[in-house]
N, C-alpha and C. Protein backbone atom coordinates (compact mmCIF):
# COMPACT_ATOMS: atom_id res chain seq x y z
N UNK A 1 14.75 14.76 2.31
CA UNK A 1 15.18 14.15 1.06
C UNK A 1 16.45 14.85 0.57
N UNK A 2 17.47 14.11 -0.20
CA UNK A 2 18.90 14.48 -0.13
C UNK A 2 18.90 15.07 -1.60
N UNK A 3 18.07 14.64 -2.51
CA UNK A 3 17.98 14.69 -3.98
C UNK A 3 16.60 14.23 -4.28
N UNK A 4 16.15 14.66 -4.99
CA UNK A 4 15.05 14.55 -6.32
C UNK A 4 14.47 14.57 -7.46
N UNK A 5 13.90 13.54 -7.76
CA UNK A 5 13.93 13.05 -9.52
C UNK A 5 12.63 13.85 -9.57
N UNK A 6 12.59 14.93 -10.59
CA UNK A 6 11.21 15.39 -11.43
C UNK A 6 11.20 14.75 -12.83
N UNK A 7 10.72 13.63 -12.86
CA UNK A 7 10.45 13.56 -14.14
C UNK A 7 9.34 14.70 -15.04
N UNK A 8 10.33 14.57 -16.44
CA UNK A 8 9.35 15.84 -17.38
C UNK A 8 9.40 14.80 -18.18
N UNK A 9 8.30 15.47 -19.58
CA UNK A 9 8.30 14.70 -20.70
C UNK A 9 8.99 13.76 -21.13
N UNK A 10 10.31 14.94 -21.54
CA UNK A 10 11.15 14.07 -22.35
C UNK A 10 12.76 13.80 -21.82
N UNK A 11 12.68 14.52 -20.16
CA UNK A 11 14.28 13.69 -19.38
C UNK A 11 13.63 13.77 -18.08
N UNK A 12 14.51 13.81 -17.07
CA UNK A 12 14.62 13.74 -15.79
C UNK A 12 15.37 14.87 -15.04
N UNK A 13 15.11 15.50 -14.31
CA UNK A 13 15.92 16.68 -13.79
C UNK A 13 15.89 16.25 -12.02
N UNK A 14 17.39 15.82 -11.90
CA UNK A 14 17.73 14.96 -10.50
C UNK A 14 18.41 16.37 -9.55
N UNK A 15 17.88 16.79 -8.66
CA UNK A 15 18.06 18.05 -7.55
C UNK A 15 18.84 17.66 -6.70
N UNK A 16 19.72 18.36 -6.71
CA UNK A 16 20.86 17.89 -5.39
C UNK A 16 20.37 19.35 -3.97
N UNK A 17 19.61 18.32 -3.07
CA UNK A 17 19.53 19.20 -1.81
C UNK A 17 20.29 19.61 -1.04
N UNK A 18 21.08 18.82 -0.90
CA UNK A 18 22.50 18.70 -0.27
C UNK A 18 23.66 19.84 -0.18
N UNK A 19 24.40 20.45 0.70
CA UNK A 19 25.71 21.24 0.70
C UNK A 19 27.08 20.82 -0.22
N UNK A 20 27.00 19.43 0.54
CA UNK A 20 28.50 18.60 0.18
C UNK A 20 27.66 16.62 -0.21
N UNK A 21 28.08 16.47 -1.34
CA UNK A 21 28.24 15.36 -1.88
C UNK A 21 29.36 14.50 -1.91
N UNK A 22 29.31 13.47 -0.54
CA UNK A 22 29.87 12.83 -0.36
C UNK A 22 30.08 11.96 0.43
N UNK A 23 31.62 10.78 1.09
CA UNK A 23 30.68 9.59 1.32
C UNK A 23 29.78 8.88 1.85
N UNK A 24 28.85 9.97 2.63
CA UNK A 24 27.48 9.84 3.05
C UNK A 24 26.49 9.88 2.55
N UNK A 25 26.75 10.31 1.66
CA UNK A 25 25.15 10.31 0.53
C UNK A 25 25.57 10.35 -1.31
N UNK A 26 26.75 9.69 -1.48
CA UNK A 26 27.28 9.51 -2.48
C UNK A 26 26.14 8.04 -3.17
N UNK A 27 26.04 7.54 -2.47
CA UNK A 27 25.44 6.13 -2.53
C UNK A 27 24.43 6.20 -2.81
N UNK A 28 23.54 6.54 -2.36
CA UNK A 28 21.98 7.17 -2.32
C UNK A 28 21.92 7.65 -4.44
N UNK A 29 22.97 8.75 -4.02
CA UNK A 29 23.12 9.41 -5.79
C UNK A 29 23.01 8.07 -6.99
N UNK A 30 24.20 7.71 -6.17
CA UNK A 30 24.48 6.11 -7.44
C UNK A 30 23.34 5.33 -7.49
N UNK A 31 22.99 5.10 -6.55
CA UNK A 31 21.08 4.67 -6.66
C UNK A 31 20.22 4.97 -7.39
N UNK A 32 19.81 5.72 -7.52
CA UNK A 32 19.06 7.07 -8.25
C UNK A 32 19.45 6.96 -9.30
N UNK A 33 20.55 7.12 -9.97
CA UNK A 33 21.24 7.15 -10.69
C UNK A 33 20.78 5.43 -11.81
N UNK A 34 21.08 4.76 -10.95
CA UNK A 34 21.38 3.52 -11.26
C UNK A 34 19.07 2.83 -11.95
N UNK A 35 18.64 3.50 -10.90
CA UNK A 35 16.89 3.13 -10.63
C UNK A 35 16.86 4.22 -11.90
N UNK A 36 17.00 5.24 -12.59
CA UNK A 36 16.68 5.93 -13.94
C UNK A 36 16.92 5.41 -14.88
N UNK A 37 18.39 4.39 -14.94
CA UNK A 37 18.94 3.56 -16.03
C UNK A 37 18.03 2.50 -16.00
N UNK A 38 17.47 1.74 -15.18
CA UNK A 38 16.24 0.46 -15.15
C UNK A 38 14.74 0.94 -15.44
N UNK A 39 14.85 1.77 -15.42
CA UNK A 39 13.20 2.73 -15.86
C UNK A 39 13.77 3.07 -17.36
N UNK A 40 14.88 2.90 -18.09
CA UNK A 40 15.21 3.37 -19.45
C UNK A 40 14.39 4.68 -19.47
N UNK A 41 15.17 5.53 -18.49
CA UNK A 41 15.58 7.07 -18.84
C UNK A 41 16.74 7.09 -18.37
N UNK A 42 17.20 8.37 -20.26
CA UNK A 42 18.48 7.86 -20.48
C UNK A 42 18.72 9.96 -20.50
N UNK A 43 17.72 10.67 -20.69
CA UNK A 43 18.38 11.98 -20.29
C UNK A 43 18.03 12.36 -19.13
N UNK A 44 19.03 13.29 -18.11
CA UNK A 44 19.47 13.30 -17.43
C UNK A 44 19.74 14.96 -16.86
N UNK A 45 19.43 15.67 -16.23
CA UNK A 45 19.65 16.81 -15.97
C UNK A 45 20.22 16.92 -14.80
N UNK A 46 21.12 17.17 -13.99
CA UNK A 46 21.29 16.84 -12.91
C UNK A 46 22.19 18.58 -12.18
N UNK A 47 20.69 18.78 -11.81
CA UNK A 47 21.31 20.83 -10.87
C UNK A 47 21.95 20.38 -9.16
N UNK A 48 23.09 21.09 -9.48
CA UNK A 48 23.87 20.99 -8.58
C UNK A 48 24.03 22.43 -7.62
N UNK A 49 22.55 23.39 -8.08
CA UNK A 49 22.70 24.87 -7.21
C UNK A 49 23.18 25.00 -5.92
N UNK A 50 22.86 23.81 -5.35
CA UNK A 50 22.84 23.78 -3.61
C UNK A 50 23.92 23.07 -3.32
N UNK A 51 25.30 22.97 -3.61
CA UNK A 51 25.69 21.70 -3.38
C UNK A 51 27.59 22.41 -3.56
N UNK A 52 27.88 22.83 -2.57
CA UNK A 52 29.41 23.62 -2.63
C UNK A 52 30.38 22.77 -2.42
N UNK A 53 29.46 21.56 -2.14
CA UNK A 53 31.31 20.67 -2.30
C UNK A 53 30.90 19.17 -3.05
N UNK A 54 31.44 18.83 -3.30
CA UNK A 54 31.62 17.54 -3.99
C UNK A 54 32.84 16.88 -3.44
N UNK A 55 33.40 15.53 -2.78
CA UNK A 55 34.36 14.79 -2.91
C UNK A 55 34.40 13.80 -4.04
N UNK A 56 35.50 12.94 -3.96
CA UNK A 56 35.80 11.94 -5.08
C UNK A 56 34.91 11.04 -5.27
N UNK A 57 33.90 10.48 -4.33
CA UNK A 57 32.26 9.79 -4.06
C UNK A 57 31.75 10.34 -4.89
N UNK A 58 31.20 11.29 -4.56
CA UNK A 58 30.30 12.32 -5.21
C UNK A 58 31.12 12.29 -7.01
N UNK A 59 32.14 12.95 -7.14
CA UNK A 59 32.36 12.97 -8.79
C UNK A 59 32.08 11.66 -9.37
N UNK A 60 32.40 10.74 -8.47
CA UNK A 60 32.87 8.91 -9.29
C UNK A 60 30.90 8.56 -9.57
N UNK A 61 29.98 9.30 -8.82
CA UNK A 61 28.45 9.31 -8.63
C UNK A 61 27.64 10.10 -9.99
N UNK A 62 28.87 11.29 -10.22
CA UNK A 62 28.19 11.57 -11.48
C UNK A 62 28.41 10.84 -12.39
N UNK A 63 29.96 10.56 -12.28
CA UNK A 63 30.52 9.82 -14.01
C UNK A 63 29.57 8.44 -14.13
N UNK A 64 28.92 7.94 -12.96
CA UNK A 64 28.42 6.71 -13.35
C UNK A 64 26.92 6.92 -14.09
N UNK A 65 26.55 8.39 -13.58
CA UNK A 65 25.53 8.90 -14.44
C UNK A 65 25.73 8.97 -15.47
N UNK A 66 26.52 9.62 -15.45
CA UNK A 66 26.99 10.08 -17.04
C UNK A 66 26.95 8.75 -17.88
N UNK A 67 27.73 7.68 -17.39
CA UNK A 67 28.27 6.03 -18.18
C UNK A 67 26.70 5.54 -18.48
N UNK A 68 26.10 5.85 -17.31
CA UNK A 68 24.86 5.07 -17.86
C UNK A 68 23.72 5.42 -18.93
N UNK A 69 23.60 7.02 -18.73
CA UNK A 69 23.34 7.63 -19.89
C UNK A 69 23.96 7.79 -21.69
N UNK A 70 25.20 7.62 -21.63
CA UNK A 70 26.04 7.63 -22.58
C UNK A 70 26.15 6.06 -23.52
N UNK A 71 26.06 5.09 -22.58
CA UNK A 71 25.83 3.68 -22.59
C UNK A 71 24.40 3.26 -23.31
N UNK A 72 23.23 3.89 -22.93
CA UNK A 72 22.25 3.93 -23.88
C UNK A 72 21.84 4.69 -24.62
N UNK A 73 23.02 5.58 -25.64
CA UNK A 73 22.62 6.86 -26.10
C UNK A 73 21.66 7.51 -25.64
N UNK A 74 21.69 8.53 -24.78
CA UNK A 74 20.98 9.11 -23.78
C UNK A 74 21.93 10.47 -23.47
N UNK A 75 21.51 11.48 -22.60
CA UNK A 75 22.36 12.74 -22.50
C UNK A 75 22.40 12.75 -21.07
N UNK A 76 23.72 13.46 -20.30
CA UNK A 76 23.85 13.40 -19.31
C UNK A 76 23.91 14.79 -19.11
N UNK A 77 23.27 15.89 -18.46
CA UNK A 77 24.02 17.58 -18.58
C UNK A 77 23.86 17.80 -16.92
N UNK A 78 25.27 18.73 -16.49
CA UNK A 78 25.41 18.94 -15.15
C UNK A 78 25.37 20.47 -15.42
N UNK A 79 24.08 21.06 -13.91
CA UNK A 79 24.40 22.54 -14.55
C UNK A 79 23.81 22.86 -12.80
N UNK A 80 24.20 24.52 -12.87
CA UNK A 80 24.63 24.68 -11.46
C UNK A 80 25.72 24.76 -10.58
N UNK A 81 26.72 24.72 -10.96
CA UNK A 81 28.04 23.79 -10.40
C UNK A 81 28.54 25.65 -9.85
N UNK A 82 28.91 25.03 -8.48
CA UNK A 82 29.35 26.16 -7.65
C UNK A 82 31.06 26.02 -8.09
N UNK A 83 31.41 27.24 -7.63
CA UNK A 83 33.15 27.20 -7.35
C UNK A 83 34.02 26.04 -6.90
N UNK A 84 33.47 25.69 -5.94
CA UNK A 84 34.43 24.41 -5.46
C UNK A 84 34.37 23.16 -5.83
N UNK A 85 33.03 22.79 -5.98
CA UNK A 85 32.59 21.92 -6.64
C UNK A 85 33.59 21.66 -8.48
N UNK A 86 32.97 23.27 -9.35
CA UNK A 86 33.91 23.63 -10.82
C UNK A 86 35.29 23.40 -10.81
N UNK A 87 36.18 23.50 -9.75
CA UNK A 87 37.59 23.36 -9.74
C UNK A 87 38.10 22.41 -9.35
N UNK A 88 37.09 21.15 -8.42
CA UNK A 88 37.21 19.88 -8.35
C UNK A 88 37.08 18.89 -9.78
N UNK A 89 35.92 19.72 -10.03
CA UNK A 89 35.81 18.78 -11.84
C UNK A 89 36.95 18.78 -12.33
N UNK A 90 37.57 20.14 -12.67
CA UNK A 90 38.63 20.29 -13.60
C UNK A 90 39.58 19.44 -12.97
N UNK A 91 39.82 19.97 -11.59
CA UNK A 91 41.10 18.76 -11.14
C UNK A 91 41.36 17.68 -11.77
N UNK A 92 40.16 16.67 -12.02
CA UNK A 92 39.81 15.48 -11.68
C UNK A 92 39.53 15.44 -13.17
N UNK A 93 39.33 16.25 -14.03
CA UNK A 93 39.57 16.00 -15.88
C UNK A 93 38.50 15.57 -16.54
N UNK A 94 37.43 15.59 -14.81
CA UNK A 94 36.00 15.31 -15.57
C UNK A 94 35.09 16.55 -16.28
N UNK A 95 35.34 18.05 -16.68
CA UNK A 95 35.08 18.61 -17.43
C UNK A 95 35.27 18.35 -18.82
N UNK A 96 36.51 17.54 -19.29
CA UNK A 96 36.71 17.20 -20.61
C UNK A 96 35.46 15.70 -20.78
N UNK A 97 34.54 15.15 -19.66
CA UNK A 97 34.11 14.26 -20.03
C UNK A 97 32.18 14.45 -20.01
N UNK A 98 32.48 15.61 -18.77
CA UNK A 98 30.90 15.93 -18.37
C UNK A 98 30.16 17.00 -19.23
N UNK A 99 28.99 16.71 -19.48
CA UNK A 99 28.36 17.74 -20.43
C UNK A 99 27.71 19.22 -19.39
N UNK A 100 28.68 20.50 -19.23
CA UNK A 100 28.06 21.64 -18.03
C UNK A 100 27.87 22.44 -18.55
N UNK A 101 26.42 22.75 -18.21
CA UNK A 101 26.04 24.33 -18.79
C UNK A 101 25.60 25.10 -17.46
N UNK A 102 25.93 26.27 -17.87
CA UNK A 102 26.00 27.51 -16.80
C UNK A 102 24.30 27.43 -16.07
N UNK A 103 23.59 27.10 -16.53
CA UNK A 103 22.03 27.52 -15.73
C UNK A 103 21.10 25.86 -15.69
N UNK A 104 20.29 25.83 -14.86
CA UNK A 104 19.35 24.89 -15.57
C UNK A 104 18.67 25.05 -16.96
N UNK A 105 18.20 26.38 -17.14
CA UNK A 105 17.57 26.22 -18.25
C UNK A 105 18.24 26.09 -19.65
N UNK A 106 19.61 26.32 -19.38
CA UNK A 106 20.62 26.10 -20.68
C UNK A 106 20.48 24.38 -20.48
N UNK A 107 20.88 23.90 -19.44
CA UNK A 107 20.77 22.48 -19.60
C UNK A 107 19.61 21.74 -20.02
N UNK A 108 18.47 22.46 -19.66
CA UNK A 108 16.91 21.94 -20.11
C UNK A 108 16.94 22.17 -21.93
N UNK A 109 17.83 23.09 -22.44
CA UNK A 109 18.18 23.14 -23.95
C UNK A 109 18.95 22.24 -24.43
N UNK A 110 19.71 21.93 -23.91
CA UNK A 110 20.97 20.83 -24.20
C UNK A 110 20.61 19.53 -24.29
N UNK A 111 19.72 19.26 -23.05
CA UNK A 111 19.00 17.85 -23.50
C UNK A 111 18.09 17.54 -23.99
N UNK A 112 17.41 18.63 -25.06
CA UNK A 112 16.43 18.30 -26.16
C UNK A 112 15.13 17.94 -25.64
């Protein structure tokens, strides 16, 4: 399994198993992604510990998380985020859009 949804109470905490996110299993994400928004869960935790690369798949996979969460007032928080992965966000200007906190459990605070 590439990723996994634990649902808790009151969000979802989606596990990235994966090294590198991208256009091989970018799709799969947007899925997932997409099957939480039709179940109306709208927070969103999404740990990225395992996961040192991200391509443009992979970022365009979160932001649609993010859209779909944000779209039904809902919270989107990315936490975990390695080096290469962190300096791809910034590249790409999705830090000014993504909600990242340094640990899971800061993110398990963030989304209430």
């Amino acid at each position: 399994m590439k990723f996994e949804i634990i649902e808790k109470p009151s969000y979802d905490l989606l596990v990235s198993k994966v090294e590198k996110i991208d256009a091989s299993n970018a799709t799969e994400l947007r899925g997932l992604f997409t099957e939480l928004q039709n179940k109306s869960r709208n927070k969103v935790v999404v740990d990225l510990s395992d996961t040192k690369y991200c391509d443009s798949s992979g970022l365009s996979a979160l932001l649609l998380g993010h859209r779909n969460c944000r779209d039904t007032n809902g919270k989107f928080v990315v936490c975990g985020i390695q080096p290469m992965v962190d300096k791809l966000i910034k590249i790409a200007q999705l830090d000014k859009v993504l909600q990242i906190a340094g640990s899971r459990e800061k993110a398990e605070q963030e989304i209430g």
